[in-house]
PDB file of N, CA and C in Angstrom:
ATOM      1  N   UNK A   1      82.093  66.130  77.383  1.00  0.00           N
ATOM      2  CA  UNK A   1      82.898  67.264  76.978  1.00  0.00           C
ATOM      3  C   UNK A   1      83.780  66.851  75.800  1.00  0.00           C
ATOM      4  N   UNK A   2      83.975  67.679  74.789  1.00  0.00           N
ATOM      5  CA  UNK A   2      84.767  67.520  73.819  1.00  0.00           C
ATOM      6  C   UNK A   2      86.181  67.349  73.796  1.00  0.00           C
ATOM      7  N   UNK A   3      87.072  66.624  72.830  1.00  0.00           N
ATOM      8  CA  UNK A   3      88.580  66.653  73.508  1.00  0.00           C
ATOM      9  C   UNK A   3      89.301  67.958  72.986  1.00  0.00           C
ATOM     10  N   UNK A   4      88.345  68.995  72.196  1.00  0.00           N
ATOM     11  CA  UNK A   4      89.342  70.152  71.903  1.00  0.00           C
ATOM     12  C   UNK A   4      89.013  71.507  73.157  1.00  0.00           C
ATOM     13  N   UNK A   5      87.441  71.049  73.906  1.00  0.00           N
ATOM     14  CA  UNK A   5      87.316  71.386  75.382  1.00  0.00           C
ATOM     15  C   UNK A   5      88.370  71.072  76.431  1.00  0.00           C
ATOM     16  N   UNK A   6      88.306  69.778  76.255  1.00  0.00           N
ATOM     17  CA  UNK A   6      89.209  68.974  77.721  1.00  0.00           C
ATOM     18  C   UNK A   6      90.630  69.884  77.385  1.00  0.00           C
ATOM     19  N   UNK A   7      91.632  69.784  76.010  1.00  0.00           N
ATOM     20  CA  UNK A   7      92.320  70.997  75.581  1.00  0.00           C
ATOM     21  C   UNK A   7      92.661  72.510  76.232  1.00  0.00           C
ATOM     22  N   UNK A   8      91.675  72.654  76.045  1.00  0.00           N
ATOM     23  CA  UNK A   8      91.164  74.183  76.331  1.00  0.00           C
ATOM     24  C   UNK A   8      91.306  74.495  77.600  1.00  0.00           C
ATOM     25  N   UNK A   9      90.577  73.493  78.319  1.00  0.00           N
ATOM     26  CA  UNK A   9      90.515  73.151  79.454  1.00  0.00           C
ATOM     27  C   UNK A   9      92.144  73.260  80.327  1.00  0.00           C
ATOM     28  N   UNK A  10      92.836  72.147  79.968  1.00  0.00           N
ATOM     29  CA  UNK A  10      94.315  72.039  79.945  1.00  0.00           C
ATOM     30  C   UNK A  10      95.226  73.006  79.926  1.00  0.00           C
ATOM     31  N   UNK A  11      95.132  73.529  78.848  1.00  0.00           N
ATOM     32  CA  UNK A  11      96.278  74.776  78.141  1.00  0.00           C
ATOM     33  C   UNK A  11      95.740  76.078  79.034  1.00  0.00           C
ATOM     34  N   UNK A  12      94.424  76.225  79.769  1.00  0.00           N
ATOM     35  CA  UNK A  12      94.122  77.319  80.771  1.00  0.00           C
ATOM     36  C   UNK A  12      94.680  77.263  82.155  1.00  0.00           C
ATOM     37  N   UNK A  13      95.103  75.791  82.351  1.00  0.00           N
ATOM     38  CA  UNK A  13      95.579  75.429  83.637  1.00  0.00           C
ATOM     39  C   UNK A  13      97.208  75.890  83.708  1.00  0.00           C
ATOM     40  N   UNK A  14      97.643  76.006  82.514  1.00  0.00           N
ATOM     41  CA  UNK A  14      99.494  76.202  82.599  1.00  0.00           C
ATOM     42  C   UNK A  14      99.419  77.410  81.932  1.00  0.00           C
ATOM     43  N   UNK A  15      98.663  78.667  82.434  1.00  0.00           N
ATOM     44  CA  UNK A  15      98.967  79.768  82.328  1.00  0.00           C
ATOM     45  C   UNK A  15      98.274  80.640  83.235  1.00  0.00           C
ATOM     46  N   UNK A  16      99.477  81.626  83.198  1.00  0.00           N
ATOM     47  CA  UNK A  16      99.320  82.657  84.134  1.00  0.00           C
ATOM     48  C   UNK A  16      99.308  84.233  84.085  1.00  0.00           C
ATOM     49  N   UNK A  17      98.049  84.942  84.750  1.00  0.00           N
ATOM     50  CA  UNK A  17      97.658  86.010  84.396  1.00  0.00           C
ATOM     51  C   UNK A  17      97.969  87.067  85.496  1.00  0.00           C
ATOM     52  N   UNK A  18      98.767  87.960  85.557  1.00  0.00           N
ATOM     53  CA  UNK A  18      99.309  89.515  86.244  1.00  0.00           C
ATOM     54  C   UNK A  18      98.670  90.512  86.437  1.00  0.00           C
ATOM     55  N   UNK A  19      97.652  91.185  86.896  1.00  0.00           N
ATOM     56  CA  UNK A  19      97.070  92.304  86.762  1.00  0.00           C
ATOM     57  C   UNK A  19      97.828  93.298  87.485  1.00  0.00           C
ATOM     58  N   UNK A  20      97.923  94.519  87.049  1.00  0.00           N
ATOM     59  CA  UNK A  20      98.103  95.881  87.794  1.00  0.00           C
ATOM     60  C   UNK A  20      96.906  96.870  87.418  1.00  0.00           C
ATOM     61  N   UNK A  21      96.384  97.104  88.867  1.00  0.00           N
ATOM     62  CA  UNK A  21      95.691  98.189  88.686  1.00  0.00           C
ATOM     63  C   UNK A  21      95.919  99.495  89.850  1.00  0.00           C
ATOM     64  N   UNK A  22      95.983 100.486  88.626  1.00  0.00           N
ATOM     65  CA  UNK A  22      97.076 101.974  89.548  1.00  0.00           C
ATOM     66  C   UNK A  22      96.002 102.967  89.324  1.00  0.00           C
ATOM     67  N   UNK A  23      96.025 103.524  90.261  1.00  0.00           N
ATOM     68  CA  UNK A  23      95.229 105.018  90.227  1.00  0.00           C
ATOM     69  C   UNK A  23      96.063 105.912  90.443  1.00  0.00           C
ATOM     70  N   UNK A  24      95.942 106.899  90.061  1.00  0.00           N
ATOM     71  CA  UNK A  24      97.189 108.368  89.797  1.00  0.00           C
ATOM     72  C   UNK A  24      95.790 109.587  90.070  1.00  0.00           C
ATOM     73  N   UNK A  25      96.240 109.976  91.541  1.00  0.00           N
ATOM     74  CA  UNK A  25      95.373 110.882  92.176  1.00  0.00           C
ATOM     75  C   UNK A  25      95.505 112.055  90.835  1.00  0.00           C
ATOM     76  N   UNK A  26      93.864 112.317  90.652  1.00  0.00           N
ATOM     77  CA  UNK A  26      93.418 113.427  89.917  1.00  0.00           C
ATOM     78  C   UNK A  26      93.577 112.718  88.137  1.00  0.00           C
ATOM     79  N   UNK A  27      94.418 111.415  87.869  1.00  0.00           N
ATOM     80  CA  UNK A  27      94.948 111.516  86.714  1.00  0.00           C
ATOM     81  C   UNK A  27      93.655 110.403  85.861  1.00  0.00           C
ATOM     82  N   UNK A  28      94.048 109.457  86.360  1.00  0.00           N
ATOM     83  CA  UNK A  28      93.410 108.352  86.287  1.00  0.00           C
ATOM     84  C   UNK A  28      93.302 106.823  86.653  1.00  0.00           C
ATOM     85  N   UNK A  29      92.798 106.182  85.926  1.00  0.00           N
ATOM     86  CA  UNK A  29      93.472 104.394  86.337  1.00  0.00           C
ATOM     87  C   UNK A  29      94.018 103.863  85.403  1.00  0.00           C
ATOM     88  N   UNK A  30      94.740 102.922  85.252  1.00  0.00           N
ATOM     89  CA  UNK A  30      95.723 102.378  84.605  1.00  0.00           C
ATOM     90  C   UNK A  30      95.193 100.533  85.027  1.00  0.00           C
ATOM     91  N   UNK A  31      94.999  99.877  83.768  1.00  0.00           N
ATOM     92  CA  UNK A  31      94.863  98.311  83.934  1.00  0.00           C
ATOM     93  C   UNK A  31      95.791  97.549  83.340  1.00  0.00           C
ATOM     94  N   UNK A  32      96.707  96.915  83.429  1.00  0.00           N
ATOM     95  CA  UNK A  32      97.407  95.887  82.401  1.00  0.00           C
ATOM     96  C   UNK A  32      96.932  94.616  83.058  1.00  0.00           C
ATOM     97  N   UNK A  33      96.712  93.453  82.302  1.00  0.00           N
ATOM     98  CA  UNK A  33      97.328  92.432  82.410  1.00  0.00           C
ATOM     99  C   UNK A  33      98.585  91.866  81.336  1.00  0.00           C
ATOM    100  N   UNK A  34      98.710  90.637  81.902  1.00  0.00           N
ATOM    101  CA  UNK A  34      99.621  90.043  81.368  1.00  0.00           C
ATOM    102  C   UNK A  34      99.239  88.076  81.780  1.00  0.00           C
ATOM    103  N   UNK A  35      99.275  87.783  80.258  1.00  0.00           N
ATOM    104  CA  UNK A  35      99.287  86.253  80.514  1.00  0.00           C
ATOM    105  C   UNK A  35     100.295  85.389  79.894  1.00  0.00           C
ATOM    106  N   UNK A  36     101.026  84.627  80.278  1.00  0.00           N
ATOM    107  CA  UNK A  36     102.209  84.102  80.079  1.00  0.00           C
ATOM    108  C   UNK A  36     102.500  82.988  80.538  1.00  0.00           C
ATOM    109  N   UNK A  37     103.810  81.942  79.942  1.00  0.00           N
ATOM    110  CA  UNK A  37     103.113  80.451  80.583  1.00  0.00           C
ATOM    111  C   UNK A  37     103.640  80.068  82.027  1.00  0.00           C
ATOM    112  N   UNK A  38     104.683  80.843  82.749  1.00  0.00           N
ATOM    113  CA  UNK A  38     105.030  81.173  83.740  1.00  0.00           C
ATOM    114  C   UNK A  38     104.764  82.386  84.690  1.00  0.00           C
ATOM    115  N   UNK A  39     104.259  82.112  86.012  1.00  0.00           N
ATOM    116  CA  UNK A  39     104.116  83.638  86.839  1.00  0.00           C
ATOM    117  C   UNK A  39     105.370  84.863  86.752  1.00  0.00           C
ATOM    118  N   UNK A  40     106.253  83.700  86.979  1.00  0.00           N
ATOM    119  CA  UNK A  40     107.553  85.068  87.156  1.00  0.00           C
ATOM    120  C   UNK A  40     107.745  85.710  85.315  1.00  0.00           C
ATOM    121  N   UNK A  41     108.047  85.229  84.461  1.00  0.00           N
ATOM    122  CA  UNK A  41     107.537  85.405  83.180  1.00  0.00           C
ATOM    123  C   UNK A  41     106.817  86.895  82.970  1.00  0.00           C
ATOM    124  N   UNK A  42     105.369  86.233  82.998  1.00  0.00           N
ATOM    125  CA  UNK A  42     104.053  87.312  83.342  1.00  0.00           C
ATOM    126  C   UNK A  42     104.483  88.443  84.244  1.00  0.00           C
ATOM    127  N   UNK A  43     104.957  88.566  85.155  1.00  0.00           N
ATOM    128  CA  UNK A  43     105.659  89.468  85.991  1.00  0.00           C
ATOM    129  C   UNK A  43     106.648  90.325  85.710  1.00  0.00           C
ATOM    130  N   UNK A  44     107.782  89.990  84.671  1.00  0.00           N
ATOM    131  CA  UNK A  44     108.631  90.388  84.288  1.00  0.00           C
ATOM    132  C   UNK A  44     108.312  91.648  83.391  1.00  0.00           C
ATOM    133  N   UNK A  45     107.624  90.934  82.285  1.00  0.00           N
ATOM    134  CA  UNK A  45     107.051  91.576  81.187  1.00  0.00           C
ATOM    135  C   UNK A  45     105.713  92.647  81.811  1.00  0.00           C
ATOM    136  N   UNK A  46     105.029  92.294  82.734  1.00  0.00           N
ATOM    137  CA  UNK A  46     104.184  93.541  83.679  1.00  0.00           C
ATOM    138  C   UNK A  46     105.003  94.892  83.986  1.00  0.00           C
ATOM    139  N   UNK A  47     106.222  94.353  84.645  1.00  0.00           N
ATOM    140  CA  UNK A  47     107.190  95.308  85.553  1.00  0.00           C
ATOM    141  C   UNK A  47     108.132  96.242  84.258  1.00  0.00           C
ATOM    142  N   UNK A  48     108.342  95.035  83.004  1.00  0.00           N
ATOM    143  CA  UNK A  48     109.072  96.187  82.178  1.00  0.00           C
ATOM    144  C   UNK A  48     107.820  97.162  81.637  1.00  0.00           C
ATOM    145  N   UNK A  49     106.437  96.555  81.128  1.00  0.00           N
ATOM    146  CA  UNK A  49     106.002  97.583  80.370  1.00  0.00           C
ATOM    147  C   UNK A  49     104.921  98.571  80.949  1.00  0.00           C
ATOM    148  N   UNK A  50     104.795  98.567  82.352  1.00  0.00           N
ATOM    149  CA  UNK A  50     103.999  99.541  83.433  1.00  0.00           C
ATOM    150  C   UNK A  50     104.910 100.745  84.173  1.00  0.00           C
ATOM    151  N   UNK A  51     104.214 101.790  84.471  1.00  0.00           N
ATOM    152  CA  UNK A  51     105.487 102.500  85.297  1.00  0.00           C
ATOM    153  C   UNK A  51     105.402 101.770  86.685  1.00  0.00           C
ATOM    154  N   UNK A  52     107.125 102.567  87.114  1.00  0.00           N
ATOM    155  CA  UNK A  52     107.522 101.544  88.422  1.00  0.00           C
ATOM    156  C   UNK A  52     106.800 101.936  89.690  1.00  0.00           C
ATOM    157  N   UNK A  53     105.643 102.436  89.502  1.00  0.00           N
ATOM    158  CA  UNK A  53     104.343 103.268  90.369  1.00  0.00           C
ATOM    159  C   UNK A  53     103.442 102.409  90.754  1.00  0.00           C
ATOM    160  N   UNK A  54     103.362 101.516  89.543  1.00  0.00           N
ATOM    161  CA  UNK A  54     102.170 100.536  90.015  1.00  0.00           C
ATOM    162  C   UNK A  54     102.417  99.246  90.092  1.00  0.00           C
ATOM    163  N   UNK A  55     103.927  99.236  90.185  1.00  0.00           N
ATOM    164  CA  UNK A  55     104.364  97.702  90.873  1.00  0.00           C
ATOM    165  C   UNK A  55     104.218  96.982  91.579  1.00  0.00           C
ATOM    166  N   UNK A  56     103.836  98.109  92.962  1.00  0.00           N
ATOM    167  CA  UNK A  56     103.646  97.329  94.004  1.00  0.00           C
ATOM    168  C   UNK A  56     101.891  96.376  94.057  1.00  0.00           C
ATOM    169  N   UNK A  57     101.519  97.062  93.189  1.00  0.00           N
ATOM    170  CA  UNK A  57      99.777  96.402  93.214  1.00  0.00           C
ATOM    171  C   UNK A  57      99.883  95.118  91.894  1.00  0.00           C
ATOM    172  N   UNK A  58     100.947  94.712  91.337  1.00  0.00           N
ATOM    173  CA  UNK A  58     100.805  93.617  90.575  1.00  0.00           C
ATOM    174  C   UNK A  58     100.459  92.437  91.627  1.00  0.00           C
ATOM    175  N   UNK A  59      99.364  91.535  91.033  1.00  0.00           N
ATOM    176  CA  UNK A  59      99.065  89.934  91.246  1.00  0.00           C
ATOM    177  C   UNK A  59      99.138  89.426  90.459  1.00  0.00           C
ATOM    178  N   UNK A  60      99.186  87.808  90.910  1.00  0.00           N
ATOM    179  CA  UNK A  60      99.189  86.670  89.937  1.00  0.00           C
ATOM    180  C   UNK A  60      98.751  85.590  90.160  1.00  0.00           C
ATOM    181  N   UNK A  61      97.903  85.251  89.790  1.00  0.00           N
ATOM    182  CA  UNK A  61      97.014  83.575  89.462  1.00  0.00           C
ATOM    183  C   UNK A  61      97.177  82.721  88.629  1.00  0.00           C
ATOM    184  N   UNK A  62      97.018  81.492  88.427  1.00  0.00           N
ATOM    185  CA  UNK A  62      96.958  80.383  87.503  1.00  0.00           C
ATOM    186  C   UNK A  62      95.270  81.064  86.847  1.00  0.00           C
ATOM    187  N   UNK A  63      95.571  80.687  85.661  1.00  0.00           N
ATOM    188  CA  UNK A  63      94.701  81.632  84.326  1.00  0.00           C
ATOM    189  C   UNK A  63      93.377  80.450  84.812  1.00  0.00           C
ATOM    190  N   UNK A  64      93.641  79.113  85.001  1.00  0.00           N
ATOM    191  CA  UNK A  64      92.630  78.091  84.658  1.00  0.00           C
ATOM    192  C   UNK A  64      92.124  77.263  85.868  1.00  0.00           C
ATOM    193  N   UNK A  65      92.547  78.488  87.811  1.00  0.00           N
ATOM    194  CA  UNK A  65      92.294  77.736  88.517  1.00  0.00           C
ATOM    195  C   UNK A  65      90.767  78.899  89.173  1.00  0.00           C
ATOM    196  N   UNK A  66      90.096  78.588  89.640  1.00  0.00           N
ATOM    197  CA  UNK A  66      88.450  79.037  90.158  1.00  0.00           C
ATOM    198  C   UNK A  66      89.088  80.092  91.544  1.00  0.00           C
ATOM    199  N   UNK A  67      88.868  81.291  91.224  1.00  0.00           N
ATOM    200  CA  UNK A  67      89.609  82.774  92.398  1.00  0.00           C
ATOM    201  C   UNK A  67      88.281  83.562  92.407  1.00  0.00           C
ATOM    202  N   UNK A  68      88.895  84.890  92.947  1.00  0.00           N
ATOM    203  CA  UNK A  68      87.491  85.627  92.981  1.00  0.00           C
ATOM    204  C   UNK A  68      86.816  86.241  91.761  1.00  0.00           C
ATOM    205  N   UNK A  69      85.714  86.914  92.165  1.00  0.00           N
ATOM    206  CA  UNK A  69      84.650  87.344  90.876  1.00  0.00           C
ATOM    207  C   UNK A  69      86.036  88.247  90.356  1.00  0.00           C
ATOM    208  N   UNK A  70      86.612  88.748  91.144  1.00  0.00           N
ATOM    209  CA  UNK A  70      87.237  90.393  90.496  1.00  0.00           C
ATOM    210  C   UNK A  70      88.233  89.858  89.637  1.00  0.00           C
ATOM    211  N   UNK A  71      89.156  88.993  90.034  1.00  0.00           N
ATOM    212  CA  UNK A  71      90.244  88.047  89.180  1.00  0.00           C
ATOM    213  C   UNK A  71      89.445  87.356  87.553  1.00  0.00           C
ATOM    214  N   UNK A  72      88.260  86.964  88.095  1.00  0.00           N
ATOM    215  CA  UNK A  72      87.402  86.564  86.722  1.00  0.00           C
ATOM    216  C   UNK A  72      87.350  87.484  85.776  1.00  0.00           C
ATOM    217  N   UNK A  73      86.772  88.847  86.522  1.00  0.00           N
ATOM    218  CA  UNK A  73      86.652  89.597  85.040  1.00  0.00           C
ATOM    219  C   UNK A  73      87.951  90.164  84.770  1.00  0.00           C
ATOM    220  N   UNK A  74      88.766  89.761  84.975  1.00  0.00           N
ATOM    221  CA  UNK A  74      90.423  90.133  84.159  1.00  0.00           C
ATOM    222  C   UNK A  74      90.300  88.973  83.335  1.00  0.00           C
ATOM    223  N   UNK A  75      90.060  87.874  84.025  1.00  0.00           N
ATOM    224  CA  UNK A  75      90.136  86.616  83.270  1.00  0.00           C
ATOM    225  C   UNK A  75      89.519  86.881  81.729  1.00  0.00           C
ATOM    226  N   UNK A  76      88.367  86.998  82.028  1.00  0.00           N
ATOM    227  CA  UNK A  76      87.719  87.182  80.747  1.00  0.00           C
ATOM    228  C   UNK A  76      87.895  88.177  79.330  1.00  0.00           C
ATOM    229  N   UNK A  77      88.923  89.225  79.908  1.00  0.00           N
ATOM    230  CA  UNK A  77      89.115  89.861  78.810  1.00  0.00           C
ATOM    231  C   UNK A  77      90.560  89.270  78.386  1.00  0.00           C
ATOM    232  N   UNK A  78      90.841  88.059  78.423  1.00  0.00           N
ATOM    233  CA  UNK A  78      91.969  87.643  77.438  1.00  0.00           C
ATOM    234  C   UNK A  78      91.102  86.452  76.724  1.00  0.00           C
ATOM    235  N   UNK A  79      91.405  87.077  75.039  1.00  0.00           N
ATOM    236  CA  UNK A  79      90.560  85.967  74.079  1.00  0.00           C
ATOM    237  C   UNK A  79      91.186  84.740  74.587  1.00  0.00           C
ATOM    238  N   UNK A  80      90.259  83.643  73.378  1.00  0.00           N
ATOM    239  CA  UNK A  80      90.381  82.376  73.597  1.00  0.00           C
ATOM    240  C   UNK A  80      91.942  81.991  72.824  1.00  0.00           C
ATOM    241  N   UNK A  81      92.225  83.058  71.916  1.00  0.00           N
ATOM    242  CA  UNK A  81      93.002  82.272  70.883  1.00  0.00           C
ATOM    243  C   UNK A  81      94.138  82.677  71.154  1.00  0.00           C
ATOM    244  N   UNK A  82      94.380  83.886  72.366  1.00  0.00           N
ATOM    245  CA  UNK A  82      95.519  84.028  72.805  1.00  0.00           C
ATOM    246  C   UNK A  82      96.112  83.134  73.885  1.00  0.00           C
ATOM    247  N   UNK A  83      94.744  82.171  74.640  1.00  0.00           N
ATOM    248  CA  UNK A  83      95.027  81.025  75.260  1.00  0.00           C
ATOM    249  C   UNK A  83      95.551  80.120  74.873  1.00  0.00           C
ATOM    250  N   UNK A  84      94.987  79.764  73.352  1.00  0.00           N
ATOM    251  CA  UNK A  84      95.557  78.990  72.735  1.00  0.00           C
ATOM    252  C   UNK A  84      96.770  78.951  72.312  1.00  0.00           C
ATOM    253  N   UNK A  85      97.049  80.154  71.388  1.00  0.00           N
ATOM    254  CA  UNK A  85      98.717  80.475  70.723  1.00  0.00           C
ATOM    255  C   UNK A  85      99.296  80.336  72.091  1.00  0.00           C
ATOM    256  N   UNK A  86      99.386  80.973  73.022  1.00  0.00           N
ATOM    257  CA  UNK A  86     100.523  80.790  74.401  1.00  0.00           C
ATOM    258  C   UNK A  86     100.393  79.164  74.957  1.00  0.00           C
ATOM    259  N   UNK A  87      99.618  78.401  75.072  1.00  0.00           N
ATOM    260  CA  UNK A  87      99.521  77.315  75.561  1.00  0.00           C
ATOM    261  C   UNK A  87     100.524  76.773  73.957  1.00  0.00           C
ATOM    262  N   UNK A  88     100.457  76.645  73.336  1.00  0.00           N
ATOM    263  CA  UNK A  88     101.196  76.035  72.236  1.00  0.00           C
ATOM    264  C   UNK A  88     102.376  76.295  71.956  1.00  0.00           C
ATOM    265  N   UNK A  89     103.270  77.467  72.633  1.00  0.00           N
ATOM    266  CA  UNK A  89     104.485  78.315  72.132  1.00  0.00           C
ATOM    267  C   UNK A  89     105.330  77.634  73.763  1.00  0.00           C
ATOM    268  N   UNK A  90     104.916  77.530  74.645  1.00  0.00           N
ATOM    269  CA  UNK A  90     105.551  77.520  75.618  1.00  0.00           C
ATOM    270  C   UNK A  90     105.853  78.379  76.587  1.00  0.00           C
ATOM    271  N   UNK A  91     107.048  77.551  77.790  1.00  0.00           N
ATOM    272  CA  UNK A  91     107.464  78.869  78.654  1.00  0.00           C
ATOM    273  C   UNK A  91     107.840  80.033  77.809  1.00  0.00           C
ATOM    274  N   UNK A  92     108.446  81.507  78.040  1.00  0.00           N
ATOM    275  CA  UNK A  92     109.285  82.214  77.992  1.00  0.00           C
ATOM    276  C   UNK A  92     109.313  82.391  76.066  1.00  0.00           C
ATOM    277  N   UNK A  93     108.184  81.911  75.731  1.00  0.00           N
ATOM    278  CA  UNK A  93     108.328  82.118  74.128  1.00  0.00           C
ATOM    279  C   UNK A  93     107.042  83.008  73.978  1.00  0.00           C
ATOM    280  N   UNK A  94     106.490  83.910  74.299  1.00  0.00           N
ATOM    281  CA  UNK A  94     105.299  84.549  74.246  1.00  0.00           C
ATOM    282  C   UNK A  94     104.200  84.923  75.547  1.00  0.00           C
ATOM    283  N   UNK A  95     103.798  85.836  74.922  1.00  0.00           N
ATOM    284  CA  UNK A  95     102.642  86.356  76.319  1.00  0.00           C
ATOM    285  C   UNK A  95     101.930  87.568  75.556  1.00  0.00           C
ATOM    286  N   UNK A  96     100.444  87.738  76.311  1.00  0.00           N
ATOM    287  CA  UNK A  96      99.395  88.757  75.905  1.00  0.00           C
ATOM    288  C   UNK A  96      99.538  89.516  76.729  1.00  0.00           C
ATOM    289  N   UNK A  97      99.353  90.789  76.276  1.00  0.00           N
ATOM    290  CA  UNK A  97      99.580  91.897  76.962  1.00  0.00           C
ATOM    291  C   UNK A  97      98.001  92.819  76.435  1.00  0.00           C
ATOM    292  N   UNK A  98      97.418  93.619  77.611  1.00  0.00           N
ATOM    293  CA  UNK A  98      96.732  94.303  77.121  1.00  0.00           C
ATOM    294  C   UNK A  98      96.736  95.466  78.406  1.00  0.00           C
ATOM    295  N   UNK A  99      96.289  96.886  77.895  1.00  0.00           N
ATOM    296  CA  UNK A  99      96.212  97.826  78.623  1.00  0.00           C
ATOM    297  C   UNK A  99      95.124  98.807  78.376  1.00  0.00           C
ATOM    298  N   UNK A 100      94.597  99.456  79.844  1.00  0.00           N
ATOM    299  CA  UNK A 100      93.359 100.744  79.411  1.00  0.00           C
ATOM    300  C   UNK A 100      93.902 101.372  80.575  1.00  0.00           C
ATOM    301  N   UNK A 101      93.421 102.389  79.890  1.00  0.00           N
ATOM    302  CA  UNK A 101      93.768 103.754  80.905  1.00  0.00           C
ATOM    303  C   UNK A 101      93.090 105.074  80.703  1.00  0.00           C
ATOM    304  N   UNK A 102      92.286 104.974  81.684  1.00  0.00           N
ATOM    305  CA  UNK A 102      90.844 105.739  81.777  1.00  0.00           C
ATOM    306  C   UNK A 102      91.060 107.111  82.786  1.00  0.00           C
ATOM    307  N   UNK A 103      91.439 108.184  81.779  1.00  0.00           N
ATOM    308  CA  UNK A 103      91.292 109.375  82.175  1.00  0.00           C
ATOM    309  C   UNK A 103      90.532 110.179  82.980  1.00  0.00           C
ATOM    310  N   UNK A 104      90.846 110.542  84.434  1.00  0.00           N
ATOM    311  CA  UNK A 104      89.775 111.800  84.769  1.00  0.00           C
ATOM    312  C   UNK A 104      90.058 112.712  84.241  1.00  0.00           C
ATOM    313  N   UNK A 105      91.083 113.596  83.896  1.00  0.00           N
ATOM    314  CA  UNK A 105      91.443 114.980  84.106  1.00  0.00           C
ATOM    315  C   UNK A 105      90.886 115.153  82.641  1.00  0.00           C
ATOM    316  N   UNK A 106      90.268 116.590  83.119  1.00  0.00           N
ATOM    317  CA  UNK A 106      89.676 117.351  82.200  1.00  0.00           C
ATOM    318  C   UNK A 106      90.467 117.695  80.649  1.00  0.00           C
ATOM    319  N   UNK A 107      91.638 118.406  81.074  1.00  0.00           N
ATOM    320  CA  UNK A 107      92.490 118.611  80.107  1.00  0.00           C
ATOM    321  C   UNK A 107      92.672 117.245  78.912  1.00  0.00           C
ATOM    322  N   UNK A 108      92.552 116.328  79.001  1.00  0.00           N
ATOM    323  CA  UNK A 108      93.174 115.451  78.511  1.00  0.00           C
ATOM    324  C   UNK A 108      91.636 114.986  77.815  1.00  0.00           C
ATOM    325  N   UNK A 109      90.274 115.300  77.819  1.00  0.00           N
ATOM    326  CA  UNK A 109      89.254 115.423  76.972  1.00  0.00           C
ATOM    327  C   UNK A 109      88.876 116.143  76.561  1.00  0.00           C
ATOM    328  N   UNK A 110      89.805 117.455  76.023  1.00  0.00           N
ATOM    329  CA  UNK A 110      89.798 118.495  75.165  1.00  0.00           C
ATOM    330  C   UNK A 110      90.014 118.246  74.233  1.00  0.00           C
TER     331      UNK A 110
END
């Protein structure tokens, strides 16, 4: 293995990823994560930028330790290079944020 692997490798182990996933009867679903180099961190920044609806369904894992398939594919939609920039910035100096939110209601695909 390469040493900018073994790296990679490393900097996945000291970070941590938050998911919320909310369903809003009739509305839709709502996904955030959040990866950050601390859980409570990652958590913080979940809880300020989600409504306070889907709080109670936030989790949190180490980004770089082996969990279930369903935790994986959250895993996988945070690039590599946002692993990287956060593994390099530190605690409490940065975090990725990403969100989808997939509409049922009719009105709202007019």
């Amino acid at each position: 293995m390469s040493s900018e692997r073994d790296d990679a490798q490393k900097n996945k182990a000291d970070l941590y990823i938050n998911r919320l996933l909310y369903a809003a009867t009739s509305q839709g679903y709502r996904l955030a994560i959040v990866v950050a180099a601390t859980a409570e961190y990652a958590e913080q920044v979940l809880k300020e930028k989600a409504p306070e609806c889907g709080h109670s369904t936030i989790e949190t894992a180490p980004l770089g330790k082996k969990g279930s398939a369903h935790r994986k594919d959250f895993v996988d939609w945070v690039p590599d290079e946002a692993r990287k920039a956060l593994a390099k910035v530190g605690a409490m100096n940065g975090f990725y944020y990403s969100e989808l939110y997939y509409s049922i209601s009719e009105t709202e695909h007019l």
